[in-house]
N, C-alpha and C. Protein backbone atom coordinates (compact mmCIF):
# COMPACT_ATOMS: atom_id res chain seq x y z
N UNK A 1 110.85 -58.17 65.11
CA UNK A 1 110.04 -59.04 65.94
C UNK A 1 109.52 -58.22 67.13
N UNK A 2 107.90 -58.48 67.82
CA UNK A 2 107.93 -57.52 68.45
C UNK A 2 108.34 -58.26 69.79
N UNK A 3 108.00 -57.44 71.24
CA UNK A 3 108.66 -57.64 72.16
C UNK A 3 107.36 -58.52 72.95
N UNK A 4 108.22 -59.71 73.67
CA UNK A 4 106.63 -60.59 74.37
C UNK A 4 106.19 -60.01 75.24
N UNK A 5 104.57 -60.40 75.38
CA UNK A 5 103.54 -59.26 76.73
C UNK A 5 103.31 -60.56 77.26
N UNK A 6 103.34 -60.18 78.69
CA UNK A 6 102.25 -60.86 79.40
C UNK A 6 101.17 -61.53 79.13
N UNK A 7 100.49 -62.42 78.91
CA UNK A 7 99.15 -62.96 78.61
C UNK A 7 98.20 -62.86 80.10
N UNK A 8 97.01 -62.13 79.77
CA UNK A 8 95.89 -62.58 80.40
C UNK A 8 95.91 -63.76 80.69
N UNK A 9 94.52 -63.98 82.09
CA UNK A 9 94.17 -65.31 81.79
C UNK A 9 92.66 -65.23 80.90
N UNK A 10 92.73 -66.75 80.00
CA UNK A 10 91.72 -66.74 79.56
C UNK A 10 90.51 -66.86 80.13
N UNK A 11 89.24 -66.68 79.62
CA UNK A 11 88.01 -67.02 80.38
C UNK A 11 87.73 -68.50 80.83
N UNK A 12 87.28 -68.62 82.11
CA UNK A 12 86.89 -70.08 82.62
C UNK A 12 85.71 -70.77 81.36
N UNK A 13 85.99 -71.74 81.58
CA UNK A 13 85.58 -72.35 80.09
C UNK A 13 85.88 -73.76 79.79
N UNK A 14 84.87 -74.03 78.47
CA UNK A 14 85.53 -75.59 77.74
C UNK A 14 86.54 -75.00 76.57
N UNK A 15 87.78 -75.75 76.35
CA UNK A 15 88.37 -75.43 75.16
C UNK A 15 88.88 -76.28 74.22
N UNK A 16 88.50 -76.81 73.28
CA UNK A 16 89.58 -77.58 72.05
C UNK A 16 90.59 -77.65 72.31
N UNK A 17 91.65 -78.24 72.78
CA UNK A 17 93.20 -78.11 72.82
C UNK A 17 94.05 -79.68 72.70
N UNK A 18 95.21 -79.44 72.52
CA UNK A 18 95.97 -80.78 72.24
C UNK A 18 97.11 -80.74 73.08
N UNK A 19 97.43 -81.59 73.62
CA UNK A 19 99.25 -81.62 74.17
C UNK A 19 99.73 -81.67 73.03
N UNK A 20 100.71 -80.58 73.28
CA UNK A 20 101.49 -80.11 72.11
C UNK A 20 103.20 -80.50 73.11
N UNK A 21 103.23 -80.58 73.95
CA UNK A 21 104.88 -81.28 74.43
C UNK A 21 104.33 -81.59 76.13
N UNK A 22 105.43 -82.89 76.66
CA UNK A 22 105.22 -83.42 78.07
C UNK A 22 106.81 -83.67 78.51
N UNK A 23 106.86 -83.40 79.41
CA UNK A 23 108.21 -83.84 80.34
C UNK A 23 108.18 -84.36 81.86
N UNK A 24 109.10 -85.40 82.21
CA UNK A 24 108.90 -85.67 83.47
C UNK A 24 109.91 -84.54 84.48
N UNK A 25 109.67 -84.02 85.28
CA UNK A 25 110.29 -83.12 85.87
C UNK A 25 110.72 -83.65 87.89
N UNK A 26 111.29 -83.24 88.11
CA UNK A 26 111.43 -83.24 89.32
C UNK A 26 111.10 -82.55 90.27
N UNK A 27 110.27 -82.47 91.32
CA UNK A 27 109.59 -81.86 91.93
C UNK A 27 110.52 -81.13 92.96
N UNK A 28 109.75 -79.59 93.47
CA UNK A 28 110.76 -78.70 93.89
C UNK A 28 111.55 -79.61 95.34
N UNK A 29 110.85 -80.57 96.24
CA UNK A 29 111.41 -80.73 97.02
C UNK A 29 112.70 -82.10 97.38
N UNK A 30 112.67 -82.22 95.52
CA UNK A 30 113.62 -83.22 95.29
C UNK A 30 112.70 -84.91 95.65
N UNK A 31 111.47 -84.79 96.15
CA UNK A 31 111.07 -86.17 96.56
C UNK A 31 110.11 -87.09 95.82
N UNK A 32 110.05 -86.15 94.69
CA UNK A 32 109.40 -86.75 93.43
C UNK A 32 109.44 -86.28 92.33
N UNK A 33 108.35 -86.90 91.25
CA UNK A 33 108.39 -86.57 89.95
C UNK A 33 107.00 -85.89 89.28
N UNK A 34 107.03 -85.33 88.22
CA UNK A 34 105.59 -84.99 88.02
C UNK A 34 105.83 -84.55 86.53
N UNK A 35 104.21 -85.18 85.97
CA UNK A 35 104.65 -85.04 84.52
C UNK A 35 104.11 -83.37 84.35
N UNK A 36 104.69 -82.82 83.33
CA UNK A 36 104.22 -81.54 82.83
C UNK A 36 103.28 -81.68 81.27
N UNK A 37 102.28 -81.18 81.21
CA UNK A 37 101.64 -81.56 80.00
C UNK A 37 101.68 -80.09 79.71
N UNK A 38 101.93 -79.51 78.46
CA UNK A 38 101.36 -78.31 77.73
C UNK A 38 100.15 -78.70 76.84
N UNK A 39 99.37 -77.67 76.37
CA UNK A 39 98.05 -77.68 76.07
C UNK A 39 98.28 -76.56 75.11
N UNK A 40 97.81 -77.27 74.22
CA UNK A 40 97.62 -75.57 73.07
C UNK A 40 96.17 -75.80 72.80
N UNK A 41 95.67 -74.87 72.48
CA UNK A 41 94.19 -74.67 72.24
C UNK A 41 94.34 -74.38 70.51
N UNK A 42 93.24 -75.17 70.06
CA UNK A 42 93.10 -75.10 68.74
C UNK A 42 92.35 -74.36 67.91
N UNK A 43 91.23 -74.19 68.72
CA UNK A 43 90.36 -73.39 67.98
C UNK A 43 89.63 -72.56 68.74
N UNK A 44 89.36 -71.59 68.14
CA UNK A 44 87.92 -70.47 68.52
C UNK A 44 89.07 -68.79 68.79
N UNK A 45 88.75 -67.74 70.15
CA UNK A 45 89.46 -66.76 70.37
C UNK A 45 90.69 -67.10 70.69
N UNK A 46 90.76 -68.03 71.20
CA UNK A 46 92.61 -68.12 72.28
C UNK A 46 93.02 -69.13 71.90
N UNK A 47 92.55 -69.50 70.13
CA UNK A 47 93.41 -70.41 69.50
C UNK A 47 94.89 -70.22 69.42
N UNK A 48 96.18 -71.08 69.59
CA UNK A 48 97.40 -70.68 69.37
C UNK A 48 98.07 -71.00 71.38
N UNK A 49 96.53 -70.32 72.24
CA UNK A 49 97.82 -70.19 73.81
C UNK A 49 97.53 -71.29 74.69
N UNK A 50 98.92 -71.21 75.55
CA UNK A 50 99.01 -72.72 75.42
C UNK A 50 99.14 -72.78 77.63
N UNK A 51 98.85 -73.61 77.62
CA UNK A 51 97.77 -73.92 79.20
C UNK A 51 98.90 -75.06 79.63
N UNK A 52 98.81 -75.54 81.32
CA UNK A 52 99.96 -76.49 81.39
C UNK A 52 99.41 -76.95 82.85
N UNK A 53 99.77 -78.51 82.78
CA UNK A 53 99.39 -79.31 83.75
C UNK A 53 100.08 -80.25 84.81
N UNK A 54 100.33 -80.10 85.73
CA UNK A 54 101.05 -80.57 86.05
C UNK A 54 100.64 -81.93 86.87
N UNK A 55 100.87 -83.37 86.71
CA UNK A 55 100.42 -84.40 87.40
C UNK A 55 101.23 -85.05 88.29
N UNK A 56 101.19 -84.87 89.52
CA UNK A 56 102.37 -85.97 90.72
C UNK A 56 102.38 -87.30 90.48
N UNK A 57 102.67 -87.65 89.62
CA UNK A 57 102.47 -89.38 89.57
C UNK A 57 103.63 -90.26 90.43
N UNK A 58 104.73 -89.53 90.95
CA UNK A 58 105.59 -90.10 92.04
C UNK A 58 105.62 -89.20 93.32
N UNK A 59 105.24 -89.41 94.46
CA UNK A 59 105.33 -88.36 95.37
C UNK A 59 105.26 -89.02 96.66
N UNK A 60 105.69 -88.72 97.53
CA UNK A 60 105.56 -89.22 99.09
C UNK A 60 104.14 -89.03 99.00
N UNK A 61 103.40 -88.18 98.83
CA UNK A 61 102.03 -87.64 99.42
C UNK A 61 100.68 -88.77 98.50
N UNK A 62 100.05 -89.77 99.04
CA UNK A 62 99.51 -90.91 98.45
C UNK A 62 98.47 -90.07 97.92
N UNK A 63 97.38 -89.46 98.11
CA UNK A 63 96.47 -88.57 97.80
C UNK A 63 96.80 -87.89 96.34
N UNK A 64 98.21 -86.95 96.59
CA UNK A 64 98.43 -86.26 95.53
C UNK A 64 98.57 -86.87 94.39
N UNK A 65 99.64 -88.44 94.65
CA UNK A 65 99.55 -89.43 93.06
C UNK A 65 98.07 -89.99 93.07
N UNK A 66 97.01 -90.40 93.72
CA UNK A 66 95.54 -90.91 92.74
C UNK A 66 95.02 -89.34 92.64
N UNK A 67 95.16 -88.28 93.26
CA UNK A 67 94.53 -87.30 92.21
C UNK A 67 95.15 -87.48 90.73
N UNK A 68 96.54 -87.12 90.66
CA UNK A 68 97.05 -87.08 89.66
C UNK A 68 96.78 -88.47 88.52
N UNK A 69 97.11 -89.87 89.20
CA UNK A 69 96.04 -90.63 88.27
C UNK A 69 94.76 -90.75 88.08
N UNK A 70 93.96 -90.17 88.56
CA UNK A 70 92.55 -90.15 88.34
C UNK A 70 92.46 -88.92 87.11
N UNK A 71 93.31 -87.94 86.97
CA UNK A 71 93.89 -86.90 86.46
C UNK A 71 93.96 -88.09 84.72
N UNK A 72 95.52 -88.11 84.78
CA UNK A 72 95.74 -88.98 83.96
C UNK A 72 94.64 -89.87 83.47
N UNK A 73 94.01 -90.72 83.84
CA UNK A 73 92.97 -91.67 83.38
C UNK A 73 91.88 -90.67 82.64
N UNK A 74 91.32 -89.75 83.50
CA UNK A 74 90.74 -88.89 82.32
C UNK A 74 91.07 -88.23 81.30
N UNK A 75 92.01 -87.76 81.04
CA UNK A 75 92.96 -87.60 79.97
C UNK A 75 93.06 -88.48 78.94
N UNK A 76 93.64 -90.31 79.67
CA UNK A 76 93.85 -91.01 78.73
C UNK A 76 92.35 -91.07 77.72
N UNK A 77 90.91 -90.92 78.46
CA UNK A 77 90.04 -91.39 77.67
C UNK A 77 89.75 -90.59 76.92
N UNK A 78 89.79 -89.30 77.72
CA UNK A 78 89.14 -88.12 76.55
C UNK A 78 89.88 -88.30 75.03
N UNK A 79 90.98 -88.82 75.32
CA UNK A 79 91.97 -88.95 73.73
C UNK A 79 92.07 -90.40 73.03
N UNK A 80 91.30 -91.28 74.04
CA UNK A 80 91.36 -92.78 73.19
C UNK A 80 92.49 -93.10 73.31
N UNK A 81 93.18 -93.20 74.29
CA UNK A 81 94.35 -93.54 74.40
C UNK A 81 94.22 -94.50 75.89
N UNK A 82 94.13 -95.39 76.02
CA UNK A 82 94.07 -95.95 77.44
C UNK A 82 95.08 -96.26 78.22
N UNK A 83 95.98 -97.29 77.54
CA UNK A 83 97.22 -97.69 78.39
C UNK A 83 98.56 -97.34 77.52
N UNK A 84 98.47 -95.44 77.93
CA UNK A 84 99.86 -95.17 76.82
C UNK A 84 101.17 -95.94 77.46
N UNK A 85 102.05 -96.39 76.67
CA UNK A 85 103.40 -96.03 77.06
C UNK A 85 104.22 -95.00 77.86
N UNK A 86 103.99 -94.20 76.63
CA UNK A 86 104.57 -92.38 76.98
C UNK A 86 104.19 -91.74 76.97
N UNK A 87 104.41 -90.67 77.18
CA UNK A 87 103.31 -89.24 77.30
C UNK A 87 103.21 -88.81 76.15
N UNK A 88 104.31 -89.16 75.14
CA UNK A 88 104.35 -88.98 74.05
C UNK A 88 103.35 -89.42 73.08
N UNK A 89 102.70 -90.76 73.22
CA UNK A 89 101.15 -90.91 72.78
C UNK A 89 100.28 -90.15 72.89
N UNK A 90 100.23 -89.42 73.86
CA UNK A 90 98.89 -88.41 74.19
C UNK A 90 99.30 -87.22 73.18
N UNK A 91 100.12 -87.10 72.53
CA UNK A 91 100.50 -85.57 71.57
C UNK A 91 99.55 -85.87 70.54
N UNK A 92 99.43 -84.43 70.20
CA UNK A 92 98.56 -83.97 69.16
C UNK A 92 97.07 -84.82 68.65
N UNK A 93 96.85 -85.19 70.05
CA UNK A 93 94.82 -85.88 69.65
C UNK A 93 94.23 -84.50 70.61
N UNK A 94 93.13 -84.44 69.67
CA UNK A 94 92.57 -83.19 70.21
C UNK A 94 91.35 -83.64 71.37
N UNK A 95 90.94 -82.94 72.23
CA UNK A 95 90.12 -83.13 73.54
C UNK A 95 89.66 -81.97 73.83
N UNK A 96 88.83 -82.02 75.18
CA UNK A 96 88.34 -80.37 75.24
C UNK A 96 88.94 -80.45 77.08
N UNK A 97 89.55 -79.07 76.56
CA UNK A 97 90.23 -79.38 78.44
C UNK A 97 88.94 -77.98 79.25
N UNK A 98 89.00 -78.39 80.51
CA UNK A 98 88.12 -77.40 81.42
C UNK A 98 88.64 -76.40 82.01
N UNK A 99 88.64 -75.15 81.70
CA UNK A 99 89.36 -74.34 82.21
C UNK A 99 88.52 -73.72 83.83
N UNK A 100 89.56 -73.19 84.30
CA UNK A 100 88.83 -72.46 85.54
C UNK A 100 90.13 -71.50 85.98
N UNK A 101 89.83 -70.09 86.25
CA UNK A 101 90.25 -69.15 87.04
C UNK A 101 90.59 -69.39 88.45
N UNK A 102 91.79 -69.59 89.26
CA UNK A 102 92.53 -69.50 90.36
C UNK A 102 93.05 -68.06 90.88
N UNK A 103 93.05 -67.89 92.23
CA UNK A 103 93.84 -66.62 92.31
C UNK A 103 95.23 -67.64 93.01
N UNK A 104 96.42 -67.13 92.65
CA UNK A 104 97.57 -67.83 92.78
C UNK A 104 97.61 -67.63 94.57
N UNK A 105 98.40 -68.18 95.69
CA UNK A 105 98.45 -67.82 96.38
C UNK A 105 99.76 -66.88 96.92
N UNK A 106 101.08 -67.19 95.32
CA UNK A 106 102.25 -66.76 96.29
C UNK A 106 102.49 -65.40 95.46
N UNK A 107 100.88 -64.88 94.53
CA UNK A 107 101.18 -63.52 94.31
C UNK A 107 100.12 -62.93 93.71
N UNK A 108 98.62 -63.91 94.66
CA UNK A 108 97.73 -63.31 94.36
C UNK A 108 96.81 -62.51 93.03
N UNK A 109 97.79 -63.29 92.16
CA UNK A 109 97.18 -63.00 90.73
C UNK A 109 96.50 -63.82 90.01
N UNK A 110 95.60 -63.94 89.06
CA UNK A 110 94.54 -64.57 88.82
C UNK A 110 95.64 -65.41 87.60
N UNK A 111 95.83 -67.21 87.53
CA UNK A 111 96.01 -67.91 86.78
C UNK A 111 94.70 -68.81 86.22
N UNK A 112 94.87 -69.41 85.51
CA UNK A 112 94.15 -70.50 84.87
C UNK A 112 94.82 -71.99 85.55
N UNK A 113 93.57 -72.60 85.45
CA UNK A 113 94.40 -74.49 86.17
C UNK A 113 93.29 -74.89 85.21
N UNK A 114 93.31 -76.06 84.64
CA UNK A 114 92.84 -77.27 83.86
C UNK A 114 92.39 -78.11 84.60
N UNK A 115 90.43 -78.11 84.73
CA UNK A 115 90.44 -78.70 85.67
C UNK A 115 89.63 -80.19 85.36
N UNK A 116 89.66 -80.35 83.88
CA UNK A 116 88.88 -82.05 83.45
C UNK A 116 88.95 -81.38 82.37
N UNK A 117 88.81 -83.14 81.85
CA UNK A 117 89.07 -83.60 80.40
C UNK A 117 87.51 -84.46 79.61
N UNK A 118 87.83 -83.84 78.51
CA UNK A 118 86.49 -84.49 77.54
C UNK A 118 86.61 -85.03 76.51
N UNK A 119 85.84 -86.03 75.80
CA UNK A 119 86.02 -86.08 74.68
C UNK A 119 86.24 -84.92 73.55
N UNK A 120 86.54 -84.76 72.50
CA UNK A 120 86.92 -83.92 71.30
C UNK A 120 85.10 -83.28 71.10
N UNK A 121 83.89 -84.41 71.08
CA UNK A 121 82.78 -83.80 70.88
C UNK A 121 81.83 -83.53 71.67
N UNK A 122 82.43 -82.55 72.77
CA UNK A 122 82.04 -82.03 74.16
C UNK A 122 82.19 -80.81 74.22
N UNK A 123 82.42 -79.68 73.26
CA UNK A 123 82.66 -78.87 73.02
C UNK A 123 83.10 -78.21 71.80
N UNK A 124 82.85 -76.52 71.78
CA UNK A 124 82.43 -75.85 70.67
C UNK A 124 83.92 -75.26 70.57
N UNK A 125 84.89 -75.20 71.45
CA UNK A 125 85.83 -74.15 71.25
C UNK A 125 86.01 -72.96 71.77
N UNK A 126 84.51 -72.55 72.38
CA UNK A 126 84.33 -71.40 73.04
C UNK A 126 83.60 -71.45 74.48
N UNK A 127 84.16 -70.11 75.17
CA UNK A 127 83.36 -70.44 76.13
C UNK A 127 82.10 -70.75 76.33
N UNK A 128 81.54 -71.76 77.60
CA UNK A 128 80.53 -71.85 77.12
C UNK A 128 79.43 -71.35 78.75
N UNK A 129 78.93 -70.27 78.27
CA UNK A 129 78.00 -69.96 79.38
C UNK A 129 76.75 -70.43 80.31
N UNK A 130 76.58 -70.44 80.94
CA UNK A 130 75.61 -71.02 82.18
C UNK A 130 74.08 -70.49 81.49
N UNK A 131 73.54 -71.88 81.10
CA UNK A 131 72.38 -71.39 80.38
C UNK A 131 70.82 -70.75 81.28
N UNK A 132 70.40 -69.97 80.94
CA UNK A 132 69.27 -69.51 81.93
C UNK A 132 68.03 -69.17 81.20
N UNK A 133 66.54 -69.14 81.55
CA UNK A 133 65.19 -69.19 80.80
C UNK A 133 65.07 -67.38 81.15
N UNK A 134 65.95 -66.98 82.27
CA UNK A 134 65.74 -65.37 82.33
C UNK A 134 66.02 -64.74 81.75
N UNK A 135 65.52 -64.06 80.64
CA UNK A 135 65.80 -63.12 79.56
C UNK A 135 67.11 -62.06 80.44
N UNK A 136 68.27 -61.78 79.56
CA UNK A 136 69.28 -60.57 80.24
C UNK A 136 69.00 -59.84 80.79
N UNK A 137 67.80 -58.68 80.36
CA UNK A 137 67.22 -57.70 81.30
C UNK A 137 66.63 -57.89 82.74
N UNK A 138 66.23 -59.33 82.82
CA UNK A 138 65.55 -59.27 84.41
C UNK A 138 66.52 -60.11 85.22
N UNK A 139 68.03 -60.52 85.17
CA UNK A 139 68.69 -60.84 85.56
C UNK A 139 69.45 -59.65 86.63
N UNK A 140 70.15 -60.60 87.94
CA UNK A 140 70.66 -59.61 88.42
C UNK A 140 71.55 -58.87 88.77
């Protein structure tokens, strides 16, 4: 077996992907909860790697839970899922999640964050580039 590397981050982008596992976790300062969603991407180059989300849905901080449900609610639709139960409903329906490039702050290295959710036919799988009428060469 060989030995695991590091992963890049992938390119900012739309991607095919599914929650492939969710857990409720406890947040570092003991004063709440937050669900963890993993994301595997299904198709195209970076089919197989898998992306992760984290939503405050219990927290002292009122802001941070309606981001996080406004979070959630887009999620639920992109998958046709409206009023899950469990997080466990949201597994394996496919959606297109939004990727975007972060530089971390506590080590300044470039991660990926998930930043919206789409329906399944909102995307190709691949990145998808900023369309322009300027031919490549006269670009700058």
């Amino acid at each position: 077996m060989e030995p695991t590397t590091a992963l890049d981050p992938i390119p900012a982008g739309k991607y095919m992907a599914m929650i492939t596992a969710s857990e409720m976790k406890p947040n570092k300062a003991g004063t709440g909860r937050f669900l963890e969603l993993c994301f595997t991407i299904i198709e195209g180059e970076f089919k197989n790697r898998q992306l992760w989300a984290r939503l405050n849905l219990e927290n002292p901080n009122e802001l941070a839970m309606k981001i996080a449900q406004a979070e959630l609610s887009a999620l639920c639709r992109a998958v046709g899922v409206l009023t899950p139960g469990d997080s466990v409903e949201l597994h394996n329906l496919p959606l297109v999640i939004r990727v975007r490039c972060k530089k971390r702050k506590d080590t300044d290295e470039i991660a990926n964050e998930i930043k919206g959710y789409e329906k399944r036919d909102a995307a190709t799988g691949r990145p998808q580039q900023a369309q322009t009428s300027t031919p490549p060469w006269r670009r700058p």
